[in-house]
Protein backbone atom coordinates (compact mmCIF):
# COMPACT_ATOMS: atom_id res chain seq x y z
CA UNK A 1 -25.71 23.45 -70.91
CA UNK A 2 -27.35 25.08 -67.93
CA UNK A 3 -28.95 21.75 -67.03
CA UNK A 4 -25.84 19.94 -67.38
CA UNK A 5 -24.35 22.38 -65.06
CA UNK A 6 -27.04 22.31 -62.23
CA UNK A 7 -26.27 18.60 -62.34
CA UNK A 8 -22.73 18.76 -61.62
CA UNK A 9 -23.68 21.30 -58.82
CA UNK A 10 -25.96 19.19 -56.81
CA UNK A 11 -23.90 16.43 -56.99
CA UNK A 12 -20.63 17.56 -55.97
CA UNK A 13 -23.17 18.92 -53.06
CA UNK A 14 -23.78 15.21 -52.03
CA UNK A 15 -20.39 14.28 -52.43
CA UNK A 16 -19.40 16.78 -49.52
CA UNK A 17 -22.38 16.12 -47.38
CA UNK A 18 -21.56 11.90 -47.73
CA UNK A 19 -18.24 12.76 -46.84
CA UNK A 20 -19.08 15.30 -43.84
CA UNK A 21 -20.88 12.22 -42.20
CA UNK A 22 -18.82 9.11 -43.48
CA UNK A 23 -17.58 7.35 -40.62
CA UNK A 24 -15.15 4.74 -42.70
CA UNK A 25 -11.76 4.76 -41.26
CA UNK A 26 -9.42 4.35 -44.77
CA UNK A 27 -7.15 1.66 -44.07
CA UNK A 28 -3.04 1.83 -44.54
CA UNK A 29 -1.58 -0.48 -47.25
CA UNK A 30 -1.29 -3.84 -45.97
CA UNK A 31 -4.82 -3.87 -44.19
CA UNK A 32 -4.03 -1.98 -41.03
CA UNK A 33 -5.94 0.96 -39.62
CA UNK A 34 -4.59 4.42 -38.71
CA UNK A 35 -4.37 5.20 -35.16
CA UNK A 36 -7.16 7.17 -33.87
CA UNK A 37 -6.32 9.69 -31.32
CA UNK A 38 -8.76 9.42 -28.33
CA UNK A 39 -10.29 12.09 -26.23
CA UNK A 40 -11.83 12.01 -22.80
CA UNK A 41 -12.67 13.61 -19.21
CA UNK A 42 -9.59 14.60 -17.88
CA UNK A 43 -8.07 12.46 -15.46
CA UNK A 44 -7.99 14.03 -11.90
CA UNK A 45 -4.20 13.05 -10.54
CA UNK A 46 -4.33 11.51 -7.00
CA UNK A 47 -3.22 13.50 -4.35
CA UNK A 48 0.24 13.20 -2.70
CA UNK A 49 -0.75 11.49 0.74
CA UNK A 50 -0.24 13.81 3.69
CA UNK A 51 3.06 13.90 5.58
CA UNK A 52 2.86 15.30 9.18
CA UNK A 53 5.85 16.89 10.47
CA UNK A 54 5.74 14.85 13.57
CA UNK A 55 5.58 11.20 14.80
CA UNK A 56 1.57 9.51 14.51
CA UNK A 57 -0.15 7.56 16.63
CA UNK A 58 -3.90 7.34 15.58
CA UNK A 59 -5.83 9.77 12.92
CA UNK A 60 -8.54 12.04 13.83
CA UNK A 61 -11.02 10.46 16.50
CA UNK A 62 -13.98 11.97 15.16
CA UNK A 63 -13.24 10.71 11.54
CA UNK A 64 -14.92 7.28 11.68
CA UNK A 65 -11.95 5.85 9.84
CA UNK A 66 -9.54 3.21 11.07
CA UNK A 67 -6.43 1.83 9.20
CA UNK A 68 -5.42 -1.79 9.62
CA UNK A 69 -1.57 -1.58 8.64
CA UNK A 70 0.77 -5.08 8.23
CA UNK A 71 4.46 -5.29 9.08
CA UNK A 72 6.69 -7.55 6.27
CA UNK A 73 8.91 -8.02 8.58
CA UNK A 74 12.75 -9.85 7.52
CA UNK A 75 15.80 -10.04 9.90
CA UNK A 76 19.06 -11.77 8.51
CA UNK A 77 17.98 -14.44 11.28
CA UNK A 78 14.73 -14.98 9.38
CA UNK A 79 16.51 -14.88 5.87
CA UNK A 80 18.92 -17.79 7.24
CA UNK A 81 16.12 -19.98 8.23
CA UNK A 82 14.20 -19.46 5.24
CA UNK A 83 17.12 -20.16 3.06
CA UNK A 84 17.46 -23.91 5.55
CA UNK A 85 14.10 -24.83 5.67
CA UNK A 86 13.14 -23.66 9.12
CA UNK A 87 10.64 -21.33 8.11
CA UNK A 88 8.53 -22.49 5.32
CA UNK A 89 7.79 -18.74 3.88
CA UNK A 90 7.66 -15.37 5.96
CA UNK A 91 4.47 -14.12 3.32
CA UNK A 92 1.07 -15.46 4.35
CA UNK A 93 -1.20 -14.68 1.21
CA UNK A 94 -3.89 -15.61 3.49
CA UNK A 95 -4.47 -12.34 4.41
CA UNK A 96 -4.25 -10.29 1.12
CA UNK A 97 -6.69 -13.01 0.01
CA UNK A 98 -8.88 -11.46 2.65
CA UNK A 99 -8.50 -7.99 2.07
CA UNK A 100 -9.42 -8.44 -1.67
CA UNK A 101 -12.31 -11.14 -0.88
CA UNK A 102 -13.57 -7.97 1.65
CA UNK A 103 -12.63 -5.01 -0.52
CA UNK A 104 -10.76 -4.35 2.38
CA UNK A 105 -7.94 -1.39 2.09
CA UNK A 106 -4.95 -1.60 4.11
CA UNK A 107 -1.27 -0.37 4.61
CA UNK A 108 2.21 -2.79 4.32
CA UNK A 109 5.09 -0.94 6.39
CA UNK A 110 7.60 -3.50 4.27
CA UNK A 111 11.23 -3.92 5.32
CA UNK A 112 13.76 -3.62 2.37
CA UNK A 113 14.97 -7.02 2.83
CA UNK A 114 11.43 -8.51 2.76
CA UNK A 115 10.74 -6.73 -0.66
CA UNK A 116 14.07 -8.64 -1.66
CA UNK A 117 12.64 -11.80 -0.46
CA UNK A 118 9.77 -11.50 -2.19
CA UNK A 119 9.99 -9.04 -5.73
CA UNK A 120 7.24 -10.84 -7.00
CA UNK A 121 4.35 -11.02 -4.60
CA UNK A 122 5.50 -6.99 -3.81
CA UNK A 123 5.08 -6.04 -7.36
CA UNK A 124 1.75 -7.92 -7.15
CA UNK A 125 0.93 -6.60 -4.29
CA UNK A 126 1.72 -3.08 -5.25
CA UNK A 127 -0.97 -3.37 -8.10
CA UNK A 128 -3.94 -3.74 -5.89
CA UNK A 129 -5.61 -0.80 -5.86
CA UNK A 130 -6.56 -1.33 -1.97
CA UNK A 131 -3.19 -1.57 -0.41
CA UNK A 132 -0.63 1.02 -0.06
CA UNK A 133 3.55 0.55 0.68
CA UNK A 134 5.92 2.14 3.60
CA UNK A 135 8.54 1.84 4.64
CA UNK A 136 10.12 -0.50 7.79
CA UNK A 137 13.52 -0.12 7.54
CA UNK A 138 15.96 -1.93 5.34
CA UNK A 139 17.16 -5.16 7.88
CA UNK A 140 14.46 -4.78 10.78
CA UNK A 141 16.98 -3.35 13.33
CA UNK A 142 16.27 -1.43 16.39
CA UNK A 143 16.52 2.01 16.33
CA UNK A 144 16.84 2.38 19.69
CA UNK A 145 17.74 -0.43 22.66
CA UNK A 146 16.39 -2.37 24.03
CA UNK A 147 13.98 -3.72 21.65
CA UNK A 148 12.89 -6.92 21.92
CA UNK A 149 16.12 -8.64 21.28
CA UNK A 150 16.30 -7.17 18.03
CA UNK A 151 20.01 -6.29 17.15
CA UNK A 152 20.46 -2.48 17.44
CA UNK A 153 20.97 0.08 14.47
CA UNK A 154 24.10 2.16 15.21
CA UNK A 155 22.32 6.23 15.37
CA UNK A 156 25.29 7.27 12.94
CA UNK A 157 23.98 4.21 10.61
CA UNK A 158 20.34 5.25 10.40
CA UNK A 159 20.04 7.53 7.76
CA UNK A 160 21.77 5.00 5.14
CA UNK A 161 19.27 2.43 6.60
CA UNK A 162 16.41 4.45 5.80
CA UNK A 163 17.87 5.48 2.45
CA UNK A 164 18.76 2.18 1.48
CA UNK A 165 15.36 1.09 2.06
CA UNK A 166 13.80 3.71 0.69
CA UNK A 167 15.57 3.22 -2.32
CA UNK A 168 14.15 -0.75 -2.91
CA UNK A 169 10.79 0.56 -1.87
CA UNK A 170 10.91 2.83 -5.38
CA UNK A 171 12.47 0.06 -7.61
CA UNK A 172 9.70 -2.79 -6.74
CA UNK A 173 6.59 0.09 -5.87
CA UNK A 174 5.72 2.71 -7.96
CA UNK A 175 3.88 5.55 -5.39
CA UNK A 176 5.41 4.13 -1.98
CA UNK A 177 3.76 6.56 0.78
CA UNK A 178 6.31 8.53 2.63
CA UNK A 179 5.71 6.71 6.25
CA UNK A 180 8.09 4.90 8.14
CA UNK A 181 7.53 2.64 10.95
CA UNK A 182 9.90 1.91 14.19
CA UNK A 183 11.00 -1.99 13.78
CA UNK A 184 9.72 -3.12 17.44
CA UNK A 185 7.88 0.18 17.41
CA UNK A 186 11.26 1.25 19.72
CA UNK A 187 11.96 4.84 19.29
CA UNK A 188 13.65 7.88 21.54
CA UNK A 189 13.69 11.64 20.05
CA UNK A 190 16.67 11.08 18.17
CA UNK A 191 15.12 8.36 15.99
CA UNK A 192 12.01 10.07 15.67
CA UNK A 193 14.49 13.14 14.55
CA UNK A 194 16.70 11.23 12.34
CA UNK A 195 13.46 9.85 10.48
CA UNK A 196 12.05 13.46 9.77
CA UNK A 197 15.09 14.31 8.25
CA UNK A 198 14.93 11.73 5.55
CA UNK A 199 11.68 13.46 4.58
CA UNK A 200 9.92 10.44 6.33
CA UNK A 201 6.92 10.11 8.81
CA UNK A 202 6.72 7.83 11.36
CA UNK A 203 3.88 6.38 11.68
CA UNK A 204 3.16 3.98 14.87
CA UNK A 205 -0.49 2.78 15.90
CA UNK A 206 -2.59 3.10 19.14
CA UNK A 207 -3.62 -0.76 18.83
CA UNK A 208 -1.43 -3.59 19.34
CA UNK A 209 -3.73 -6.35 17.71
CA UNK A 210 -1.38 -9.17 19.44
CA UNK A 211 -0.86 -11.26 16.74
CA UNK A 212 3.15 -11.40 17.30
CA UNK A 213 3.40 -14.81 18.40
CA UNK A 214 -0.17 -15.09 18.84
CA UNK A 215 -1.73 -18.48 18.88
CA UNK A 216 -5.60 -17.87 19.40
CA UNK A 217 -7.52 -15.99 17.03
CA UNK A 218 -10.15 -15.56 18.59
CA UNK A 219 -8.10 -13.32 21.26
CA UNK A 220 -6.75 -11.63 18.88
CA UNK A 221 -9.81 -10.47 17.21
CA UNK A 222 -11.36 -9.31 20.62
CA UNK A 223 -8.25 -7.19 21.53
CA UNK A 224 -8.66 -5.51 18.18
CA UNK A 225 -12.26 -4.77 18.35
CA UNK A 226 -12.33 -4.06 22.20
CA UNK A 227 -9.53 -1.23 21.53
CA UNK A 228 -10.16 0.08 18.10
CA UNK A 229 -12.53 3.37 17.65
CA UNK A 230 -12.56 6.40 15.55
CA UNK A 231 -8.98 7.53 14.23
CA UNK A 232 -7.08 3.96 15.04
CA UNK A 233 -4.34 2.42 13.63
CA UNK A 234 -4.25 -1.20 13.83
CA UNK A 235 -0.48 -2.98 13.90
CA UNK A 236 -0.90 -6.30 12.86
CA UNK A 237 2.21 -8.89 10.72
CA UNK A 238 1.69 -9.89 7.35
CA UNK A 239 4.32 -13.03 7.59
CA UNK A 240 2.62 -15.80 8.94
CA UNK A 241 3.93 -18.61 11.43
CA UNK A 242 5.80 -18.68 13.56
CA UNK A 243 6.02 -14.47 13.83
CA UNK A 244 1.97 -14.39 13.17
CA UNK A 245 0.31 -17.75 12.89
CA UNK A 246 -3.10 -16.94 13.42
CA UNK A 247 -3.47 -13.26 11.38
CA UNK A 248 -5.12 -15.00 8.70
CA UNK A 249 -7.75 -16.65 11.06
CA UNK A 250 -8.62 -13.81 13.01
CA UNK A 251 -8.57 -10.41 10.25
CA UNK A 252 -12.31 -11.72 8.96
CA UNK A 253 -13.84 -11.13 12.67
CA UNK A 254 -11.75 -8.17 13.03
CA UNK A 255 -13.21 -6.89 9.44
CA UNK A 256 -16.59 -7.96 9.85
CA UNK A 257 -16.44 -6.32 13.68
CA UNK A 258 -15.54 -2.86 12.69
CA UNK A 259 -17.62 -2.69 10.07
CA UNK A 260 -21.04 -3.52 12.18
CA UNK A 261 -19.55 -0.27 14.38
CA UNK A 262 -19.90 1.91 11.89
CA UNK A 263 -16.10 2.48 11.32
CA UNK A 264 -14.50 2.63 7.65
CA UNK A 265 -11.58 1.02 7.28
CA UNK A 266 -9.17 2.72 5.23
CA UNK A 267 -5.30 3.31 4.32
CA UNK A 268 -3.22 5.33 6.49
CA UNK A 269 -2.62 8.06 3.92
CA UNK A 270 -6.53 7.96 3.93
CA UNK A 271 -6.50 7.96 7.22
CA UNK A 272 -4.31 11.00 8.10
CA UNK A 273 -6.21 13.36 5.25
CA UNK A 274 -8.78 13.70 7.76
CA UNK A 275 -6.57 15.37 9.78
């Protein structure tokens, strides 16, 4: 009896040690497996980008950084061509090809009526981890005159501009940055004022790359690298010909340059952290 009873002891002992260290998952009628709730390192949020209270031209000069930023630019004028044939597309993929190939980050200041244009290559675009979204206004209009023959944004019309484009920028991206960007770059304190108020930044450059219109490459790489240093913020068009033929063909000297100086390029919201 006491034997048969020191036998029953040790083995329901082994039963709860196998069972302590089975690793078999029992499976749910019908073959499938339980879920299995996972645990790992926490995952650190990322950072709301940094929104001056003021207009920017360049970030710190003694940060080493510089931020190449593209305009998607779209005027009704450039939406009626497209839709006749004029204008073959207003989104050169060239250059995103480029900025992936180089693991290079950069910022698109996107109009609202680009993003329209184009849902798909934004929403493709917004999933690269190295490029970032602001916002350019909804049609492209001037916010002040003159402006390069742009047509002009009435003042008491700018807030539903900027709303109205702010509002397309959410549907198509999912963390736009909170930057704006003059269309033209043509601004007076009023505009400047009536872009703060939207909770917006504007955010200009200190080098004009010269791509607009730009039909050598070659000059538009040496502009870039000639003017670019610490803090910069490069202006450059992400739509091709005719408004920027030759971006494509000059951003891998411009990339290549920079980098043999030393500089990182970066976002802007990078960018203006080291501020």
């Amino acid at each position: 009896m006491r034997l048969r009873h020191l036998i029953a002891v040790l083995l329901l002992s082994v039963s709860a040690c196998s069972a302590g260290h089975d690793h078999t998952v029992a499976r749910r009628p019908g073959g499938r497996l339980p879920a299995v709730r996972r645990t790992g390192p926490a995952v650190t949020p990322t950072p709301a980008p940094p929104r001056p209270r003021r207009m920017v031209l360049h970030g710190a000069r003694d940060s080493g950084m510089v931020a190449l930023t593209f305009d998607a630019d779209m005027t009704h004028g450039m939406w009626r061509s497209l839709d006749a044939g004029r204008i073959k597309s207003s989104y050169d993929h060239r250059i995103v090809d480029t900025l992936d190939a180089t693991h290079t980050p950069a910022t698109i200041f996107a109009t609202g009526m680009w993003i329209r244009r184009y849902p798909a290559a934004t929403k493709t675009l917004a999933a690269d981890p190295l490029l970032e979204f602001a916002n350019h206004s909804y049609e492209h209009s001037a916010f002040t005159a003159p402006c390069y023959g742009l047509p002009v944004l009435p003042a008491r019309d700018r807030a539903a501009d900027l709303r109205h484009a702010a509002r397309i920028l959410r549907d198509h991206v999912p963390a736009p940055t909170p930057y704006f960007r003059f269309p033209g770059g043509c601004h007076d304190r009023s505009a400047v004022r009536a872009v703060l108020a939207a909770g917006l930044t504007p955010v200009q450059w200190d080098v004009i790359s010269g791509d607009a219109f730009g039909h050598d490459p070659h000059a538009i790489t040496r502009t870039v690298l000639k003017e670019a240093k610490g803090g910069s913020i490069v202006v450059m068009h992400l739509n091709g010909a005719p408004t920027a033929p030759e971006t494509h063909a000059a951003l891998p000297g411009i990339i290549t340059g920079l980098r043999a100086r030393g500089l990182r390029l970066v976002k802007v919201s990078e960018l203006l952290t080291a501020r």
